[in-house]
PDB file of N, CA and C in Angstrom:
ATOM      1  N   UNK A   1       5.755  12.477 -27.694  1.00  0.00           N
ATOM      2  CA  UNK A   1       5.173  12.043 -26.455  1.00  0.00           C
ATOM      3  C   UNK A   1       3.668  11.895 -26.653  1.00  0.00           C
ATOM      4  N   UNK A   2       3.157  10.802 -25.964  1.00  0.00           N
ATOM      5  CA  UNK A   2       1.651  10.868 -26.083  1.00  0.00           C
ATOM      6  C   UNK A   2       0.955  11.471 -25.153  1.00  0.00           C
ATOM      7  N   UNK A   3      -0.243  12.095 -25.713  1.00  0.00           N
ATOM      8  CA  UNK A   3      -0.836  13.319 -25.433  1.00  0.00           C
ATOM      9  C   UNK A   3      -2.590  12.391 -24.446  1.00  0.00           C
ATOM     10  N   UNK A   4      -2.001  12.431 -22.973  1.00  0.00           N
ATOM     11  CA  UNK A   4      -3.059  12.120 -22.342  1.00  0.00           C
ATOM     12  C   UNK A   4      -4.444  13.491 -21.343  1.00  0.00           C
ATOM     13  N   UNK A   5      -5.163  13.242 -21.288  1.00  0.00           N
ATOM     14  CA  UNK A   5      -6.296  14.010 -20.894  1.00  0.00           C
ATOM     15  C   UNK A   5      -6.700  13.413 -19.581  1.00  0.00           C
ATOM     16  N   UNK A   6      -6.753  14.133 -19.061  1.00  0.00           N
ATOM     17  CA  UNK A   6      -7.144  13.555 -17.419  1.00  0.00           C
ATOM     18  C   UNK A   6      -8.032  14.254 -16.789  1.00  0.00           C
ATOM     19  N   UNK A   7      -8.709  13.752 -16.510  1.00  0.00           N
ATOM     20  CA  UNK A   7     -10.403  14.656 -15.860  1.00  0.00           C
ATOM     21  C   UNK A   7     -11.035  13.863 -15.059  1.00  0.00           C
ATOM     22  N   UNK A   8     -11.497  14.780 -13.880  1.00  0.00           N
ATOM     23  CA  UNK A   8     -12.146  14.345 -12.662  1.00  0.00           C
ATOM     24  C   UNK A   8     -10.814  14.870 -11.584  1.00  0.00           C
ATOM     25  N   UNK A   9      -9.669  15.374 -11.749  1.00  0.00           N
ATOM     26  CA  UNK A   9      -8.783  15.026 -10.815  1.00  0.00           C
ATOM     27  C   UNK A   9      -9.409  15.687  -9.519  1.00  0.00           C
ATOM     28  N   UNK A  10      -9.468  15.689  -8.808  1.00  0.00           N
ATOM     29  CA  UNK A  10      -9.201  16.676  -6.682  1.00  0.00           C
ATOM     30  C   UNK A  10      -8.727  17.651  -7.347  1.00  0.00           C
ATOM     31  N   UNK A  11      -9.667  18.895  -7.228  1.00  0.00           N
ATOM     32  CA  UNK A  11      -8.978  20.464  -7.253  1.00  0.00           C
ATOM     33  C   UNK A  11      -7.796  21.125  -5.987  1.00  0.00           C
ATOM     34  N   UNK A  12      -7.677  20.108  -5.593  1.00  0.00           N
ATOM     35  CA  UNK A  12      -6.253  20.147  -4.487  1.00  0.00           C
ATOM     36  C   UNK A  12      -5.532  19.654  -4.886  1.00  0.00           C
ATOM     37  N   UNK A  13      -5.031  18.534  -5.447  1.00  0.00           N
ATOM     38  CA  UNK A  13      -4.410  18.128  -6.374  1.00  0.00           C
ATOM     39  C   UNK A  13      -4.016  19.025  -7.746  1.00  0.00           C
ATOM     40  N   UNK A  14      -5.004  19.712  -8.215  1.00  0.00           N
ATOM     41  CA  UNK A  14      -4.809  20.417  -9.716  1.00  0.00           C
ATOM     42  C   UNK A  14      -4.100  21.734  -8.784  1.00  0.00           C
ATOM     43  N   UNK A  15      -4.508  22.443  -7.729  1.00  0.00           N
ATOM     44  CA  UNK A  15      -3.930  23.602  -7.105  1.00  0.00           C
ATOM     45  C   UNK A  15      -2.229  22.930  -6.907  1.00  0.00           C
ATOM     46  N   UNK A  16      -1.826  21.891  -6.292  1.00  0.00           N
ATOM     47  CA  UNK A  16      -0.915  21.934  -5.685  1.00  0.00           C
ATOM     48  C   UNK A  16       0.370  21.547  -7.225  1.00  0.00           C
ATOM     49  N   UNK A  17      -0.096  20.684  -8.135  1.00  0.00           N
ATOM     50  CA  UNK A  17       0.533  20.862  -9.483  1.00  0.00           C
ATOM     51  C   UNK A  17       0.689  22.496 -10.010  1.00  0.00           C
ATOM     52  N   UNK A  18      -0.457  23.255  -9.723  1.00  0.00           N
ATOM     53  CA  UNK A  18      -0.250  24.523 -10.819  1.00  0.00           C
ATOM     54  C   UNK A  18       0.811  25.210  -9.685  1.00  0.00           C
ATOM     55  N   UNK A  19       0.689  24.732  -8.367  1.00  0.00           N
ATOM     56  CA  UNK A  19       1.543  26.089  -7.337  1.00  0.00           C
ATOM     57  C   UNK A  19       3.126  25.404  -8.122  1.00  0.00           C
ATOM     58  N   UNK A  20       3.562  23.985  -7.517  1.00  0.00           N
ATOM     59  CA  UNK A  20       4.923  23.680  -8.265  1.00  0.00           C
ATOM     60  C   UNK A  20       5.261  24.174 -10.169  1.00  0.00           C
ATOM     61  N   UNK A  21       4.181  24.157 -10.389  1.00  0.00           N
ATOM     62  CA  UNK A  21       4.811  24.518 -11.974  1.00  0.00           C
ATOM     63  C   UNK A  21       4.851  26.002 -11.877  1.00  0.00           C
ATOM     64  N   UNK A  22       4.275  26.767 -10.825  1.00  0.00           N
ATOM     65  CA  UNK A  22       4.573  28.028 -10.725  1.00  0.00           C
ATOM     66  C   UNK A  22       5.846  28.467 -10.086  1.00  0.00           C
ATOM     67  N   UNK A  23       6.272  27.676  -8.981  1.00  0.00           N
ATOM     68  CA  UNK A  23       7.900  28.163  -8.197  1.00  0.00           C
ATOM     69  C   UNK A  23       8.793  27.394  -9.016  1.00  0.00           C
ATOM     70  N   UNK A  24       8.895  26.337  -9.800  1.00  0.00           N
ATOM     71  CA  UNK A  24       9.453  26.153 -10.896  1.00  0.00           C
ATOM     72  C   UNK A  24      10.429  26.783 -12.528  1.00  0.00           C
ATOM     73  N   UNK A  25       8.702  27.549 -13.173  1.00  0.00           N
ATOM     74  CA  UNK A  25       8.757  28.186 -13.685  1.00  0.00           C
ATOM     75  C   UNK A  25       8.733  27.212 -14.623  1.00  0.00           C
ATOM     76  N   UNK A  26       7.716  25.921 -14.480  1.00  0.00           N
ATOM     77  CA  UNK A  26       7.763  24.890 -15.689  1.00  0.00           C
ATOM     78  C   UNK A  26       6.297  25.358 -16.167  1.00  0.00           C
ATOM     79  N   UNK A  27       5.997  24.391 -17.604  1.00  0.00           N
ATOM     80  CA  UNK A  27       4.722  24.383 -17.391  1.00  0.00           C
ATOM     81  C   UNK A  27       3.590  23.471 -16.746  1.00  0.00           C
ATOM     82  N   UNK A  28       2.495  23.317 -16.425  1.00  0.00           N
ATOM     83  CA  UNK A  28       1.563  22.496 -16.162  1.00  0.00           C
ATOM     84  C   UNK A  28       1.777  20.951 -16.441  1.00  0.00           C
ATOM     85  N   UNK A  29       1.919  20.604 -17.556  1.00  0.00           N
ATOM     86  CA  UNK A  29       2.005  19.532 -17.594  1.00  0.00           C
ATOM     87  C   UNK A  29       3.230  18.417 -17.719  1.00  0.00           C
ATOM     88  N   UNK A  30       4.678  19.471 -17.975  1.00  0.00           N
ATOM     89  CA  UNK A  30       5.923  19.178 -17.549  1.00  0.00           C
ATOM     90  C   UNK A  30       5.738  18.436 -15.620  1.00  0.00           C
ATOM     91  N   UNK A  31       4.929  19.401 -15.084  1.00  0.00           N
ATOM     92  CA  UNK A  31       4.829  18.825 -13.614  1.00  0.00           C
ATOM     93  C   UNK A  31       4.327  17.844 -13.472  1.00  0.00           C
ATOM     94  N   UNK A  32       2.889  17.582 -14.404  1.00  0.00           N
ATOM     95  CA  UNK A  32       2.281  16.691 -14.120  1.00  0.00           C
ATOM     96  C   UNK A  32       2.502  15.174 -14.612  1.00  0.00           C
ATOM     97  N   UNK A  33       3.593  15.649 -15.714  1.00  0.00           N
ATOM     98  CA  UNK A  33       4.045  14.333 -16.349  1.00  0.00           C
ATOM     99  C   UNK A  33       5.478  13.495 -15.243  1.00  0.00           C
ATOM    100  N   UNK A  34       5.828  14.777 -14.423  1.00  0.00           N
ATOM    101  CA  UNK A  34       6.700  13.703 -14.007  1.00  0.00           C
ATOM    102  C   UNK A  34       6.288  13.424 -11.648  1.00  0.00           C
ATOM    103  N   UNK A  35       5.039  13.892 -12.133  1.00  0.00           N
ATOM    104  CA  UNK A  35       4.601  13.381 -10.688  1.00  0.00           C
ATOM    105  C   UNK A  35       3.693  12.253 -11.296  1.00  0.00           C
ATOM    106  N   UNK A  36       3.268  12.008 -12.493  1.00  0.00           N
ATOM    107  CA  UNK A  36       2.931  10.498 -12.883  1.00  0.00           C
ATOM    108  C   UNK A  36       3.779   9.592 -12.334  1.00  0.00           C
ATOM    109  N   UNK A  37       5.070   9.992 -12.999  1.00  0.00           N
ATOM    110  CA  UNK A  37       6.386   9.174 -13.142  1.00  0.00           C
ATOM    111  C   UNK A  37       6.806   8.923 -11.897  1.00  0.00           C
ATOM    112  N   UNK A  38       6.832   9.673 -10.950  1.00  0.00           N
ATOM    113  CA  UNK A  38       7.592   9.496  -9.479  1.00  0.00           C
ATOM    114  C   UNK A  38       6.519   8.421  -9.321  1.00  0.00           C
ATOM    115  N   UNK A  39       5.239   8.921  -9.015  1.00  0.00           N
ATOM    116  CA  UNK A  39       3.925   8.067  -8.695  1.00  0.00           C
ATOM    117  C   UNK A  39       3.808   6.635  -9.191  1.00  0.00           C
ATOM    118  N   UNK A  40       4.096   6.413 -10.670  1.00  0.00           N
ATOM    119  CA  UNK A  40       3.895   5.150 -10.697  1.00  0.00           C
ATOM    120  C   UNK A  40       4.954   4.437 -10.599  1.00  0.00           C
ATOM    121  N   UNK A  41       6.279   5.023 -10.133  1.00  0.00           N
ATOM    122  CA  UNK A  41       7.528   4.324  -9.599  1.00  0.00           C
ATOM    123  C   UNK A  41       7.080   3.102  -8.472  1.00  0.00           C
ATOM    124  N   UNK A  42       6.818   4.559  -7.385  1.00  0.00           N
ATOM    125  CA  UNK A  42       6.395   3.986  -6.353  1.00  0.00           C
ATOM    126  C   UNK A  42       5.268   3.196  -6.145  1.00  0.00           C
ATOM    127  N   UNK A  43       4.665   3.088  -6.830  1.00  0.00           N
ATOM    128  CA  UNK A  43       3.258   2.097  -6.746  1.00  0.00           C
ATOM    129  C   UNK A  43       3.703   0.590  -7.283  1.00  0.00           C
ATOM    130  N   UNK A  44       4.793   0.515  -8.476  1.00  0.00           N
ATOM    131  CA  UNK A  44       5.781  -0.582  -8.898  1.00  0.00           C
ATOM    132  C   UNK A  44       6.484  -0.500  -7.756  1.00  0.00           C
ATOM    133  N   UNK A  45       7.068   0.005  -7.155  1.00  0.00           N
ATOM    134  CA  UNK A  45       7.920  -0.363  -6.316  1.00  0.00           C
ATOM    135  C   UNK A  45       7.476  -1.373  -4.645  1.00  0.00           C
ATOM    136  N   UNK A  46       6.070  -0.471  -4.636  1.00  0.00           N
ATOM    137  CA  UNK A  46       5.168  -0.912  -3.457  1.00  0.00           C
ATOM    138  C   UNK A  46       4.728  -2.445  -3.687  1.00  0.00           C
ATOM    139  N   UNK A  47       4.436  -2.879  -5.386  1.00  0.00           N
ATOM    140  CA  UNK A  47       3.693  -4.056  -5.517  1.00  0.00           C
ATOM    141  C   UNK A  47       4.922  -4.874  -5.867  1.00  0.00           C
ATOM    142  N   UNK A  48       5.837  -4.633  -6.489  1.00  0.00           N
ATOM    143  CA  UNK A  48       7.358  -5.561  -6.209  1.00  0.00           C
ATOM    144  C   UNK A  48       7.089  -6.218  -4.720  1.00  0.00           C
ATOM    145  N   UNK A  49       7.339  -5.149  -3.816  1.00  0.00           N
ATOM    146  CA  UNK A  49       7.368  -5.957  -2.332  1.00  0.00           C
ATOM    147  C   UNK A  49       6.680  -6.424  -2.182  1.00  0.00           C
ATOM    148  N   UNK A  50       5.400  -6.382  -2.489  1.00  0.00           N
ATOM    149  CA  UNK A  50       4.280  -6.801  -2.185  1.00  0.00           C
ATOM    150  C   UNK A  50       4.231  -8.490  -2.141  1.00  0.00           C
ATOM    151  N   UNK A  51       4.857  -8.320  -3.601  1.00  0.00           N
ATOM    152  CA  UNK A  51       5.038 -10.047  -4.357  1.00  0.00           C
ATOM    153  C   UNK A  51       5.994 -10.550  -3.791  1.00  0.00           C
ATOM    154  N   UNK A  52       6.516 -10.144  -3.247  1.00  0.00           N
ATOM    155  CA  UNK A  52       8.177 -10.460  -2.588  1.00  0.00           C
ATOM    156  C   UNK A  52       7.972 -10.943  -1.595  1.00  0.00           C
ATOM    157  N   UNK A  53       7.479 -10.301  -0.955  1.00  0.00           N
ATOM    158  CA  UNK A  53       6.977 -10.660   0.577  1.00  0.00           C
ATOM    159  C   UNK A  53       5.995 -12.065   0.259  1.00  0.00           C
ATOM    160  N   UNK A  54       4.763 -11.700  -0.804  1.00  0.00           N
ATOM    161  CA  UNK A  54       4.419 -13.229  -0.485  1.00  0.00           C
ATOM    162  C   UNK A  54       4.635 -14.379  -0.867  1.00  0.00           C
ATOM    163  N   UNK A  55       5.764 -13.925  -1.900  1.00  0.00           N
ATOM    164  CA  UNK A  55       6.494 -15.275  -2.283  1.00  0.00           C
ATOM    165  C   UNK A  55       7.733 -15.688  -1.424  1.00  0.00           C
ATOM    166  N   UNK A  56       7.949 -14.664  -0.751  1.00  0.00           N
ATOM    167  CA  UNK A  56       9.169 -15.079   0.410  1.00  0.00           C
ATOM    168  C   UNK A  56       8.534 -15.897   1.388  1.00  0.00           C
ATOM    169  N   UNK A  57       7.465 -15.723   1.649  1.00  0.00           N
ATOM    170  CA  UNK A  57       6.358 -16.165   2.398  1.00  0.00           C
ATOM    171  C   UNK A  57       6.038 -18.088   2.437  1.00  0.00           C
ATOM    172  N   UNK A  58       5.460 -17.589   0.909  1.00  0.00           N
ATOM    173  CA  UNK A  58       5.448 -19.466   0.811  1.00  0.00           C
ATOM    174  C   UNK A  58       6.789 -20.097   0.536  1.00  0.00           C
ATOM    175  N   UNK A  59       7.894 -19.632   0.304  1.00  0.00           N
ATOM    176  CA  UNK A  59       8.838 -20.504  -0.233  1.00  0.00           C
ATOM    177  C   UNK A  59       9.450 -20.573   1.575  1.00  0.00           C
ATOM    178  N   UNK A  60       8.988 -19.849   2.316  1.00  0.00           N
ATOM    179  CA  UNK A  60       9.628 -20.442   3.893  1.00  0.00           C
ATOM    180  C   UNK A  60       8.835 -21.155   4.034  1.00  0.00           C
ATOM    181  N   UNK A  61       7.676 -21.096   3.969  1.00  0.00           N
ATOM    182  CA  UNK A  61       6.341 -22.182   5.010  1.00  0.00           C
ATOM    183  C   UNK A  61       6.869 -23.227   3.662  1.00  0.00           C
ATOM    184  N   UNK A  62       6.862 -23.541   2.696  1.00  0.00           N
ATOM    185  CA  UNK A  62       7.554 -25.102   1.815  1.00  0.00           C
ATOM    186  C   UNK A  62       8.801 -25.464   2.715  1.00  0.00           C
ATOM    187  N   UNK A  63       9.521 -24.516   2.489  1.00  0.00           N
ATOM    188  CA  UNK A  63      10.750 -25.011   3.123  1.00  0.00           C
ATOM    189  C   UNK A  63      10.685 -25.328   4.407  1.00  0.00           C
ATOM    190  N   UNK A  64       9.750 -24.883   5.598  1.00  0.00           N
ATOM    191  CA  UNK A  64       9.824 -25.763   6.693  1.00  0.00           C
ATOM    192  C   UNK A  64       9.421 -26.978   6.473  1.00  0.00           C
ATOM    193  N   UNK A  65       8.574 -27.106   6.222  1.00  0.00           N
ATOM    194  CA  UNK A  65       7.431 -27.833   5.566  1.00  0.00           C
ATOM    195  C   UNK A  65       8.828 -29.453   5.222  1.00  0.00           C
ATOM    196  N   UNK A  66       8.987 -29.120   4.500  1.00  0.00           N
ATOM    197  CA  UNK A  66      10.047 -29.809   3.383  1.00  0.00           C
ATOM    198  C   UNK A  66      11.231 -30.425   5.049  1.00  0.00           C
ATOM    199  N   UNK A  67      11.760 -29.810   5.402  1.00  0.00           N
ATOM    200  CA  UNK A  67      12.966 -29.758   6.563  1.00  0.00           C
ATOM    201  C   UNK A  67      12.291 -30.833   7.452  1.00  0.00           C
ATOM    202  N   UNK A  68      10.553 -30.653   8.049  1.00  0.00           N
ATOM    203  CA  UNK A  68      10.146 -31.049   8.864  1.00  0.00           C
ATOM    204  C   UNK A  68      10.051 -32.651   8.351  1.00  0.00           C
ATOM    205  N   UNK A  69       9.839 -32.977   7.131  1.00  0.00           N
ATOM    206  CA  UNK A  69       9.746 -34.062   6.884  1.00  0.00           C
ATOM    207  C   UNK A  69      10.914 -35.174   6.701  1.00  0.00           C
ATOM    208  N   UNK A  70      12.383 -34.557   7.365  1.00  0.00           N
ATOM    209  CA  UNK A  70      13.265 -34.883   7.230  1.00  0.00           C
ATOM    210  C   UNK A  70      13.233 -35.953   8.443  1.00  0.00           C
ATOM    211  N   UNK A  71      13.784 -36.977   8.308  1.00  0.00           N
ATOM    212  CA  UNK A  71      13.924 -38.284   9.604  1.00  0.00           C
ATOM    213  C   UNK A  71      14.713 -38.051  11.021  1.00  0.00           C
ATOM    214  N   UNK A  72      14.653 -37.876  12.279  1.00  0.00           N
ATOM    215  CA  UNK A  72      15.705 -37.063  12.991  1.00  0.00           C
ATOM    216  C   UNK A  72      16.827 -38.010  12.842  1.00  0.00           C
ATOM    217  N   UNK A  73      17.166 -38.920  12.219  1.00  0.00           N
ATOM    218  CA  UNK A  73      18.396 -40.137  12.301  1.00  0.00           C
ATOM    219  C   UNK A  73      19.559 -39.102  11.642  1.00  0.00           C
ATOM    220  N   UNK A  74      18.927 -38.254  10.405  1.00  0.00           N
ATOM    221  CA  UNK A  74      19.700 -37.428   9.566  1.00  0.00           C
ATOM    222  C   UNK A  74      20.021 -36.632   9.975  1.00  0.00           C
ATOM    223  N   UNK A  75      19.844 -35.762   8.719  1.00  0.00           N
ATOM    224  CA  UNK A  75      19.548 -34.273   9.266  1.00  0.00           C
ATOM    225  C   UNK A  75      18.892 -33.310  10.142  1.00  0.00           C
ATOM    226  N   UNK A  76      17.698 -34.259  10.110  1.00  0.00           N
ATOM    227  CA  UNK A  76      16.921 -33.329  11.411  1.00  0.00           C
ATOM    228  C   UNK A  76      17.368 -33.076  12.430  1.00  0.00           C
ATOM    229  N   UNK A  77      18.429 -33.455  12.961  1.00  0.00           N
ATOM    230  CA  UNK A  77      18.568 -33.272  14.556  1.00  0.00           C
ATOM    231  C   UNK A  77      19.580 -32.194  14.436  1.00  0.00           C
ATOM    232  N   UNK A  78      20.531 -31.350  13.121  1.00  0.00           N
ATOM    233  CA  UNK A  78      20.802 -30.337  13.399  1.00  0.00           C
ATOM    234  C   UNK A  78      19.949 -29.332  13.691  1.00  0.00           C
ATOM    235  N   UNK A  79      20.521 -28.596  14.764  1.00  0.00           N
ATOM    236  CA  UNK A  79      20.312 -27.355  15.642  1.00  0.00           C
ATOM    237  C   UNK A  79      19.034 -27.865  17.031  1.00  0.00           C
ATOM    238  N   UNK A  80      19.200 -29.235  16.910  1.00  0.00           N
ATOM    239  CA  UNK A  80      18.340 -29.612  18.014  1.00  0.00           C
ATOM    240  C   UNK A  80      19.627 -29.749  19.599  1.00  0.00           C
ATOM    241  N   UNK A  81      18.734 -30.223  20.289  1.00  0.00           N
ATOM    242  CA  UNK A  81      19.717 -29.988  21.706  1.00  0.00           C
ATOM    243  C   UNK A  81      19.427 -31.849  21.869  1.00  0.00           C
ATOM    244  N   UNK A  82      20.055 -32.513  22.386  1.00  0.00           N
ATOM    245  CA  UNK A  82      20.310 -33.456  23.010  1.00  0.00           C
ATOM    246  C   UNK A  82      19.836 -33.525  24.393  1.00  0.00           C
ATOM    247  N   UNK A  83      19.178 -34.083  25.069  1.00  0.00           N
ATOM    248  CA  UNK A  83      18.556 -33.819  26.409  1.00  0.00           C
ATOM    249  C   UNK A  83      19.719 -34.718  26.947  1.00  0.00           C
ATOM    250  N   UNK A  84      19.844 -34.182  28.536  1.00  0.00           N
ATOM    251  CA  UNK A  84      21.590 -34.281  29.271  1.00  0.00           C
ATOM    252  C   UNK A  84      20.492 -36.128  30.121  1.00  0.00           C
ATOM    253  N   UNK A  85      21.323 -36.901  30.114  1.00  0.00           N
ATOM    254  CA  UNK A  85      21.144 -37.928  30.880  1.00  0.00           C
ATOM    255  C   UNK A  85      21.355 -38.007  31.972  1.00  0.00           C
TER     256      UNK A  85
END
């Protein structure tokens, strides 16, 4: 495993790692290696959506986009209403 050094952390942060590796009964950096791991799950997981969302984003505004330019003779007039005479 590679051997990282981390300094500067929040001494609330370093307290609340040493309390879990203490009710554990792991050591220090067994904890700290896998609250990396949870941590940078979720930060991949956060920026997945992230991209998701704004590519879900433009591929609707194209696709209206795209629909709107359709002729109403065609297609356009599905899901339109017919005004009653």
């Amino acid at each position: 495993m590679t051997d990282i050094t981390l300094q500067n952390l929040r001494p609330k942060l370093v307290e609340r790692l040493t309390r879990l590796a203490q009710l554990q009964g792991l050591a220090l950096d067994a904890v700290a290696s896998e609250a990396l791991t949870i941590g940078v799950d979720a930060i991949e997981d956060r920026v997945r959506k992230e991209l998701l969302n704004t590519r879900e984003q433009v591929a609707l505004k194209d696709a209206i986009e795209q629909i709107q330019k359709v002729p109403n003779a065609a297609f356009g007039l599905i899901g339109r209403v017919k005004p009653r005479q």
